[in-house]
ModelCIF file with pLDDT and N, C-alpha, C, O atoms, coordinates in Angstrom:
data_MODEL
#
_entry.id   MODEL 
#
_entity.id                         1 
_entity.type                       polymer 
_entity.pdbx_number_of_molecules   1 
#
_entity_poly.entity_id                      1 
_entity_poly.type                           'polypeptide(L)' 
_entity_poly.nstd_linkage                   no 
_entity_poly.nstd_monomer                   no 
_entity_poly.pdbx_seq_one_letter_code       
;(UNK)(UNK)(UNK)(UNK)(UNK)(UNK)(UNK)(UNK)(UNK)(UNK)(UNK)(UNK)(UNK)(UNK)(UNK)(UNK)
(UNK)(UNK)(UNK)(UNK)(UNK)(UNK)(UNK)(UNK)(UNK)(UNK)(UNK)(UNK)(UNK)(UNK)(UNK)(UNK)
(UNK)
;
_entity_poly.pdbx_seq_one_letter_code_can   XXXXXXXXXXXXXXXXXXXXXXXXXXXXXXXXX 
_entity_poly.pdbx_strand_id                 A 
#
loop_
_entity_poly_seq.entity_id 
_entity_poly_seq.num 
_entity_poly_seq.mon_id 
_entity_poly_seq.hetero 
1 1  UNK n 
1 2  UNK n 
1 3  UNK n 
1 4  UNK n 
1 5  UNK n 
1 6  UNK n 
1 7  UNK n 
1 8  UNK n 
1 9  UNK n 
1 10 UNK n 
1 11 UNK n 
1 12 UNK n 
1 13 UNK n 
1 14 UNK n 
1 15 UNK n 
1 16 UNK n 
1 17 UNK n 
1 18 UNK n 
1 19 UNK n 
1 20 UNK n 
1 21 UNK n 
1 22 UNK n 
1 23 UNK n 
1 24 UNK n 
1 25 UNK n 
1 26 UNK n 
1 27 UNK n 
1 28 UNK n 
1 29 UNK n 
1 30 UNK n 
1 31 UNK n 
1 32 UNK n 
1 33 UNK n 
#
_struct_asym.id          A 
_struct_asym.entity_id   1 
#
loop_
_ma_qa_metric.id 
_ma_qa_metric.mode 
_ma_qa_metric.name 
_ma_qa_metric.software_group_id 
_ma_qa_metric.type 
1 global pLDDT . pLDDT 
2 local  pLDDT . pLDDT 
#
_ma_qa_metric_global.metric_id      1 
_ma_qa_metric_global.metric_value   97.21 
_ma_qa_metric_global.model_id       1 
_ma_qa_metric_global.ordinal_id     1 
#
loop_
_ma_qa_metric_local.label_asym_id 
_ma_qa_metric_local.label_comp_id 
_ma_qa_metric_local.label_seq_id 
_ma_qa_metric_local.metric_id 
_ma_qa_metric_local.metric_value 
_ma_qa_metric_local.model_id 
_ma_qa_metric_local.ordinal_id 
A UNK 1  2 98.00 1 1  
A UNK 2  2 98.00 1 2  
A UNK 3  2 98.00 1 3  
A UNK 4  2 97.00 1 4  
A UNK 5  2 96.00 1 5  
A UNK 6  2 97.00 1 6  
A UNK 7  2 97.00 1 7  
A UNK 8  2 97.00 1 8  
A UNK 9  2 98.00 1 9  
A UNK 10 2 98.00 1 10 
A UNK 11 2 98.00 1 11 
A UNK 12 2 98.00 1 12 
A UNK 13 2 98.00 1 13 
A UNK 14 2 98.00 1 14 
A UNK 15 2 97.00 1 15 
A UNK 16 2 98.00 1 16 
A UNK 17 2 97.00 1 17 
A UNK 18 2 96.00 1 18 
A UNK 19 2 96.00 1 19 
A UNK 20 2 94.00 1 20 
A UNK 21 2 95.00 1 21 
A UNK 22 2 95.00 1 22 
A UNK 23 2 96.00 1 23 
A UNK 24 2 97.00 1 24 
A UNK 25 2 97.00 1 25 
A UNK 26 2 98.00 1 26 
A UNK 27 2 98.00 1 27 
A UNK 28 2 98.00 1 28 
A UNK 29 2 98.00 1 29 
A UNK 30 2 98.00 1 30 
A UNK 31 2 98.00 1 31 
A UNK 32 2 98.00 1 32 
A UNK 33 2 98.00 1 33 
#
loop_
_atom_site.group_PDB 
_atom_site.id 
_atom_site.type_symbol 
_atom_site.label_atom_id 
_atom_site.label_alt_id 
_atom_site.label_comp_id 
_atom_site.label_asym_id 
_atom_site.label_entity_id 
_atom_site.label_seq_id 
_atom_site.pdbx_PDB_ins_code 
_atom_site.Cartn_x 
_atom_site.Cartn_y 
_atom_site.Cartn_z 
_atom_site.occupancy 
_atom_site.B_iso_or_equiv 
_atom_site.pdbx_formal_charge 
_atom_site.auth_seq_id 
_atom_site.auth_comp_id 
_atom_site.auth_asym_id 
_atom_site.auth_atom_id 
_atom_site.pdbx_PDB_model_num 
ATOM 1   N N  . UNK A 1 1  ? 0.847  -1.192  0.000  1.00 98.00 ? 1  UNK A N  1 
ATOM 2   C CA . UNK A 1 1  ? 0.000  0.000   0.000  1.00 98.00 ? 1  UNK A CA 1 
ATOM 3   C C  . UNK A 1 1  ? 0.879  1.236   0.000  1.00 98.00 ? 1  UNK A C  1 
ATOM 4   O O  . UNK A 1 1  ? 1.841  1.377   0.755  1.00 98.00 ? 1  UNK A O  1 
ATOM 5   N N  . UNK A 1 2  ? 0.349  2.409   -1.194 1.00 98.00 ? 2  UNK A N  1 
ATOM 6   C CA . UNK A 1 2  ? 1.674  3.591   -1.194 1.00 98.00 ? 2  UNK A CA 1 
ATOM 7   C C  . UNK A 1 2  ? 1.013  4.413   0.702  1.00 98.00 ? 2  UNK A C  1 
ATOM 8   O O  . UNK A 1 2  ? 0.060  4.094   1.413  1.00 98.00 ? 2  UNK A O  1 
ATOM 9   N N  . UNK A 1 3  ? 2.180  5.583   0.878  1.00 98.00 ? 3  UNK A N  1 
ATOM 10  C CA . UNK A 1 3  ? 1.700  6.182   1.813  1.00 98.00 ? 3  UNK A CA 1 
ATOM 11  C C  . UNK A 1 3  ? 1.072  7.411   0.990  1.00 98.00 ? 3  UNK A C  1 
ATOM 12  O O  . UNK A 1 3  ? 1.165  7.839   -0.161 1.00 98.00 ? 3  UNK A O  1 
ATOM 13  N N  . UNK A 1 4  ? 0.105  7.906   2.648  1.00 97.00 ? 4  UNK A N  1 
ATOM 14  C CA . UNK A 1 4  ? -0.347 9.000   2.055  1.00 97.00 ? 4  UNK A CA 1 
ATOM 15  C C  . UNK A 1 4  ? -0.755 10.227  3.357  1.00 97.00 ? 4  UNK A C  1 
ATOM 16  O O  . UNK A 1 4  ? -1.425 10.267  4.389  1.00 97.00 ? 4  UNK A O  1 
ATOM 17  N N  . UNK A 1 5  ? 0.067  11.077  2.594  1.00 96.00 ? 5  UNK A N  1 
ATOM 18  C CA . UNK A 1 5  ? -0.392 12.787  3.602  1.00 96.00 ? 5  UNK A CA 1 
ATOM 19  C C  . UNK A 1 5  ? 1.248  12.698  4.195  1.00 96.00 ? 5  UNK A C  1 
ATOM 20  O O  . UNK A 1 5  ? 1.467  13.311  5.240  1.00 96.00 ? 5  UNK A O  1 
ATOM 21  N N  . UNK A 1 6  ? 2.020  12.194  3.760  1.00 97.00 ? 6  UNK A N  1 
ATOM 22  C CA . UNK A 1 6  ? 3.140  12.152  4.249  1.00 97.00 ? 6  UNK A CA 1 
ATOM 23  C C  . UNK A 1 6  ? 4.446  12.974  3.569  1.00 97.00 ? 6  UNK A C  1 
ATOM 24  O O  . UNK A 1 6  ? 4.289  12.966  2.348  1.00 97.00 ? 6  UNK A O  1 
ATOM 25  N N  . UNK A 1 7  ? 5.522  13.588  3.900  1.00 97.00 ? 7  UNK A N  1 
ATOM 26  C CA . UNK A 1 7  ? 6.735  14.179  3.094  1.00 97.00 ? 7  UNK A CA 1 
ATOM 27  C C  . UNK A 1 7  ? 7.260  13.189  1.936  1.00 97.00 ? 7  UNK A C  1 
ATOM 28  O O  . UNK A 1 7  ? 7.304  13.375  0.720  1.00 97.00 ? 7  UNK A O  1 
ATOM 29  N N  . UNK A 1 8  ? 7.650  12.054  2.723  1.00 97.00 ? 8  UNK A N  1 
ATOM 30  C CA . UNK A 1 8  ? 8.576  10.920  2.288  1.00 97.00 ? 8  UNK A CA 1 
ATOM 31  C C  . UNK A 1 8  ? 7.541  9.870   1.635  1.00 97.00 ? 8  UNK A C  1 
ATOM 32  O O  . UNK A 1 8  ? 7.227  8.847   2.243  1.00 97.00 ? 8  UNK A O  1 
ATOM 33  N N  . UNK A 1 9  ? 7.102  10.142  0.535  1.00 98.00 ? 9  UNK A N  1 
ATOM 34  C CA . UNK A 1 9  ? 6.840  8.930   -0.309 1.00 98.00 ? 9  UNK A CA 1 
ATOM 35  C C  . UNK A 1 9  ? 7.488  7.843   -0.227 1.00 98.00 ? 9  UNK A C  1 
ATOM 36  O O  . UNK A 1 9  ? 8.703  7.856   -0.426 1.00 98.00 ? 9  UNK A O  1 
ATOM 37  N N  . UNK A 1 10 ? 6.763  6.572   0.111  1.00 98.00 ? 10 UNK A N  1 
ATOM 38  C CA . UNK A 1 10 ? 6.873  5.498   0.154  1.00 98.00 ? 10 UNK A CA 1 
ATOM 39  C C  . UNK A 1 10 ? 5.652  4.281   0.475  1.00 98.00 ? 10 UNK A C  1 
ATOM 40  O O  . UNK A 1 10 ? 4.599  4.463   1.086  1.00 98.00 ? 10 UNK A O  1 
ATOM 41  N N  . UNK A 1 11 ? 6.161  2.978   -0.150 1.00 98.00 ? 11 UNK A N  1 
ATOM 42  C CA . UNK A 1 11 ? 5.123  2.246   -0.654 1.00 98.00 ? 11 UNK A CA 1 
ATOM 43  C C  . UNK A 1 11 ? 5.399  0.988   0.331  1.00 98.00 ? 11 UNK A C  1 
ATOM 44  O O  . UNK A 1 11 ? 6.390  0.269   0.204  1.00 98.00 ? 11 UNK A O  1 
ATOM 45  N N  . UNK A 1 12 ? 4.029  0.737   1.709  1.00 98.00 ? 12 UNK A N  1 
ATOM 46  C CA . UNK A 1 12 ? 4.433  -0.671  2.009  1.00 98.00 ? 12 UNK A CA 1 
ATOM 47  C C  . UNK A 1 12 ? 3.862  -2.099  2.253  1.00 98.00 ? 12 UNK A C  1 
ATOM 48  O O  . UNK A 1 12 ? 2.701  -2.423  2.505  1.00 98.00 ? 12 UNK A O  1 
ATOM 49  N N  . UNK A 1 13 ? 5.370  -3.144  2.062  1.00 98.00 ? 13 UNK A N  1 
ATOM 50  C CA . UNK A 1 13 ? 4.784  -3.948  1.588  1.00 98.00 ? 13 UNK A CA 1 
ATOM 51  C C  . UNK A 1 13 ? 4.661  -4.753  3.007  1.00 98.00 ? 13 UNK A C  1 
ATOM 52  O O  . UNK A 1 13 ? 5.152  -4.127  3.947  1.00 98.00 ? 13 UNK A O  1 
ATOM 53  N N  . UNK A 1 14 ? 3.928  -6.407  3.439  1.00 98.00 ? 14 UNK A N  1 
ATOM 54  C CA . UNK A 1 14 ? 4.253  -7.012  4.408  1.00 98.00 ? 14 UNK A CA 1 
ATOM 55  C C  . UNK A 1 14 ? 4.049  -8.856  3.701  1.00 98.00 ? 14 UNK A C  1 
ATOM 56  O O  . UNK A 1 14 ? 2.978  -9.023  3.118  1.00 98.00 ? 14 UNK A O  1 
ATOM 57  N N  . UNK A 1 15 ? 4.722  -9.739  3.742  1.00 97.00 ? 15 UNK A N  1 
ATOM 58  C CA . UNK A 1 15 ? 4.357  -10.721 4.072  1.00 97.00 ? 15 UNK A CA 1 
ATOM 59  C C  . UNK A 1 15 ? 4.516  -11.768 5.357  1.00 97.00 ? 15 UNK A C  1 
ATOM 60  O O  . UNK A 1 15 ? 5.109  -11.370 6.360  1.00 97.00 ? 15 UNK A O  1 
ATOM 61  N N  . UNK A 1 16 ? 4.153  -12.665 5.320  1.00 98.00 ? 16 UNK A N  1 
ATOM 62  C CA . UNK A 1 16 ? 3.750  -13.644 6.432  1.00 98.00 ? 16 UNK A CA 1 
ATOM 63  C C  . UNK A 1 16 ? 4.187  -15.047 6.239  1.00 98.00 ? 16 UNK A C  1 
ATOM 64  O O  . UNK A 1 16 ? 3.951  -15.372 5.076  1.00 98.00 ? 16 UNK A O  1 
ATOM 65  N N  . UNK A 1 17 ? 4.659  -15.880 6.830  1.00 97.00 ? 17 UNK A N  1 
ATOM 66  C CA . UNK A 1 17 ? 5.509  -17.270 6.515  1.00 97.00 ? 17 UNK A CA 1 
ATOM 67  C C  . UNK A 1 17 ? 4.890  -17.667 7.794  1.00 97.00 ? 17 UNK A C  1 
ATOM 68  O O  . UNK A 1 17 ? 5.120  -17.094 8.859  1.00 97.00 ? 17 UNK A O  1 
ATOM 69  N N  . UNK A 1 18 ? 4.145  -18.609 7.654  1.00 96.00 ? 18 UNK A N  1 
ATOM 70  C CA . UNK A 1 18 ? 3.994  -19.594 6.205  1.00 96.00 ? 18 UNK A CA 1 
ATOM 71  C C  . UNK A 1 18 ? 2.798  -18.856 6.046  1.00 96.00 ? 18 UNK A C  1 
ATOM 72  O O  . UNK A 1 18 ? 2.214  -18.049 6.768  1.00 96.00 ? 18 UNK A O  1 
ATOM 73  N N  . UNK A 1 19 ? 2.552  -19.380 4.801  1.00 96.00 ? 19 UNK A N  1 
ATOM 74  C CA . UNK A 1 19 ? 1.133  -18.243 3.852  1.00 96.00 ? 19 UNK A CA 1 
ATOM 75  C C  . UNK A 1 19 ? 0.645  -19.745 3.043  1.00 96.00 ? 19 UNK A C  1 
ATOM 76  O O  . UNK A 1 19 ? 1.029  -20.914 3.066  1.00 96.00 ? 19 UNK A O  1 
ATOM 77  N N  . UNK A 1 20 ? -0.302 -19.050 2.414  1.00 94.00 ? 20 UNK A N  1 
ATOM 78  C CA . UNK A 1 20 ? -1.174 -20.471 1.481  1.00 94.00 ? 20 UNK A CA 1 
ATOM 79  C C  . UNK A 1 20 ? -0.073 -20.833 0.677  1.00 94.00 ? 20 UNK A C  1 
ATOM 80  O O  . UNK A 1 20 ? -0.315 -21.972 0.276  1.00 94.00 ? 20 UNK A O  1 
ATOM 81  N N  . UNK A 1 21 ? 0.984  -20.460 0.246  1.00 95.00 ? 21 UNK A N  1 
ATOM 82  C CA . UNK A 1 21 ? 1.807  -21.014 -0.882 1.00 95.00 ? 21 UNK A CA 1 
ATOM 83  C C  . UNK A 1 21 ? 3.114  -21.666 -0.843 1.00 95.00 ? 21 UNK A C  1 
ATOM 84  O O  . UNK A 1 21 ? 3.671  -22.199 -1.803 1.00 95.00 ? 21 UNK A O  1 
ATOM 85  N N  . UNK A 1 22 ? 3.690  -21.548 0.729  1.00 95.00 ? 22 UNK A N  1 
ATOM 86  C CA . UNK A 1 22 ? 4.583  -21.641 1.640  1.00 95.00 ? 22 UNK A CA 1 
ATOM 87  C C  . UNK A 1 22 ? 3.999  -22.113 3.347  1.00 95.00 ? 22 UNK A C  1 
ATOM 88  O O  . UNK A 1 22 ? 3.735  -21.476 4.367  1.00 95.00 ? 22 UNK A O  1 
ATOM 89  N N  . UNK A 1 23 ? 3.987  -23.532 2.968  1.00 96.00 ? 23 UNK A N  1 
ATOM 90  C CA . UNK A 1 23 ? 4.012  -23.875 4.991  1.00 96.00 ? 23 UNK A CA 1 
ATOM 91  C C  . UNK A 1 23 ? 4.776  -24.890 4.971  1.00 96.00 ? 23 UNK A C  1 
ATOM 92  O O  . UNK A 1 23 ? 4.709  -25.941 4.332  1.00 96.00 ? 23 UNK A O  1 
ATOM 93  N N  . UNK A 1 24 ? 5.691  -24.408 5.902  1.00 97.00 ? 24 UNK A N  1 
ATOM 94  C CA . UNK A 1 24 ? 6.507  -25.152 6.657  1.00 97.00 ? 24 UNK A CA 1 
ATOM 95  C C  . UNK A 1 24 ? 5.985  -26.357 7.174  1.00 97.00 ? 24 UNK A C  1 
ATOM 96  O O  . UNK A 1 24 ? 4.816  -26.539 7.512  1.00 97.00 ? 24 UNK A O  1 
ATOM 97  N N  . UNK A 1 25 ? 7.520  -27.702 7.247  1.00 97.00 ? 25 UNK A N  1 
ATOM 98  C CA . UNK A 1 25 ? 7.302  -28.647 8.021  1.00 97.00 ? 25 UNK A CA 1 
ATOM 99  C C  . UNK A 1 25 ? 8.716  -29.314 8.509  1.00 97.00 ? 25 UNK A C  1 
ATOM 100 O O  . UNK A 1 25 ? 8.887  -30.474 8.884  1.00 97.00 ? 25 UNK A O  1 
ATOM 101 N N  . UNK A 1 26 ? 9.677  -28.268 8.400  1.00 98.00 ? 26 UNK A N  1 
ATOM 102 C CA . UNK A 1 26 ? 10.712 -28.520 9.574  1.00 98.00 ? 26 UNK A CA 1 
ATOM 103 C C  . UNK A 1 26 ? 11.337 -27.319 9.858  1.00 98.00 ? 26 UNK A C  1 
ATOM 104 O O  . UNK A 1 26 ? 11.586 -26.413 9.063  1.00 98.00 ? 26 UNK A O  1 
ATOM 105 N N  . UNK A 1 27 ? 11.737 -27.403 11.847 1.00 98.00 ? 27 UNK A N  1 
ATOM 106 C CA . UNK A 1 27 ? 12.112 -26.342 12.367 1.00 98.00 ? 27 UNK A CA 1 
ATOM 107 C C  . UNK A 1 27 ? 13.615 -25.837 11.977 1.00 98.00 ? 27 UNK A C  1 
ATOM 108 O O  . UNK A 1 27 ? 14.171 -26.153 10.925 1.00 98.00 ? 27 UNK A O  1 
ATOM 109 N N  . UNK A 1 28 ? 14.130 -25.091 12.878 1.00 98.00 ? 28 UNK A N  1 
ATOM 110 C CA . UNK A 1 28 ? 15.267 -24.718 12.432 1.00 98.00 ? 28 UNK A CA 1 
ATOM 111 C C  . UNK A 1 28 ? 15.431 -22.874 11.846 1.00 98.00 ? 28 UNK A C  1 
ATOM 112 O O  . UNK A 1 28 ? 14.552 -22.015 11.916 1.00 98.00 ? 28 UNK A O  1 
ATOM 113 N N  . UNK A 1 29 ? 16.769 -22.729 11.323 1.00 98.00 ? 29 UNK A N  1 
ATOM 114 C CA . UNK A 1 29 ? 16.963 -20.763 10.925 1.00 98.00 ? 29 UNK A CA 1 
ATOM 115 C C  . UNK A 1 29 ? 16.852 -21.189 9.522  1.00 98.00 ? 29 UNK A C  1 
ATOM 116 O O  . UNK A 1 29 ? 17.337 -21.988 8.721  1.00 98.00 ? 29 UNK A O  1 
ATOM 117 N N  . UNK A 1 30 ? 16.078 -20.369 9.612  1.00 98.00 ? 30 UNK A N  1 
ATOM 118 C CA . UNK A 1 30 ? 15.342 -19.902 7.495  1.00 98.00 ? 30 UNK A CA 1 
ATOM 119 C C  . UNK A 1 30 ? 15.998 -18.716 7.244  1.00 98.00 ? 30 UNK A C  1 
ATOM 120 O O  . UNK A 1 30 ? 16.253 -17.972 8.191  1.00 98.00 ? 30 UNK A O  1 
ATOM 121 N N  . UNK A 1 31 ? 16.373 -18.365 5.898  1.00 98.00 ? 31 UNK A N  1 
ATOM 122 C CA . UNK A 1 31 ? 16.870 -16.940 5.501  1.00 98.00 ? 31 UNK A CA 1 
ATOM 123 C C  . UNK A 1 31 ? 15.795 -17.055 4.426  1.00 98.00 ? 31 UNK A C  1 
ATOM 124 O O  . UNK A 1 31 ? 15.467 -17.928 3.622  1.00 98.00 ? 31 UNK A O  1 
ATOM 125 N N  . UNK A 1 32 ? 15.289 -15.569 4.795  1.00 98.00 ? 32 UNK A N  1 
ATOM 126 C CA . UNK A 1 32 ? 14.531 -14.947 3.700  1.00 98.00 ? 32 UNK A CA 1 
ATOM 127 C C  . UNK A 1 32 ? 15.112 -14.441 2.459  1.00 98.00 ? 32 UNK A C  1 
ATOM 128 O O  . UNK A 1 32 ? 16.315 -14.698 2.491  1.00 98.00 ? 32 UNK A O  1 
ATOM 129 N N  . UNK A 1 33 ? 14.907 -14.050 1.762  1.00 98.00 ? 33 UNK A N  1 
ATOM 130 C CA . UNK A 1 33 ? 15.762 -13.362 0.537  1.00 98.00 ? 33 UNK A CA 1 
ATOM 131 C C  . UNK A 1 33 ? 14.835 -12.312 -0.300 1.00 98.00 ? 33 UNK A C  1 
ATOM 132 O O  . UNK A 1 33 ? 15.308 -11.699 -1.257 1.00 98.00 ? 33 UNK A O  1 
#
């Protein structure tokens, strides 16, 4: 979502792990990329 009423234009984003397209089934350190 862009911002708005703000100086500094900028646009933001968020995702979530695990999501419908990505679920996990072993623990352990993940790197995002």
């Amino acid at each position: 979502e862009q911002s708005t009423g703000v100086n500094q234009l900028y646009t933001h984003y968020q995702l979530q792990i695990p999501n419908r397209k990505c679920q996990l089934k072993m623990s352990g350190n993940y790197r995002l990329t």
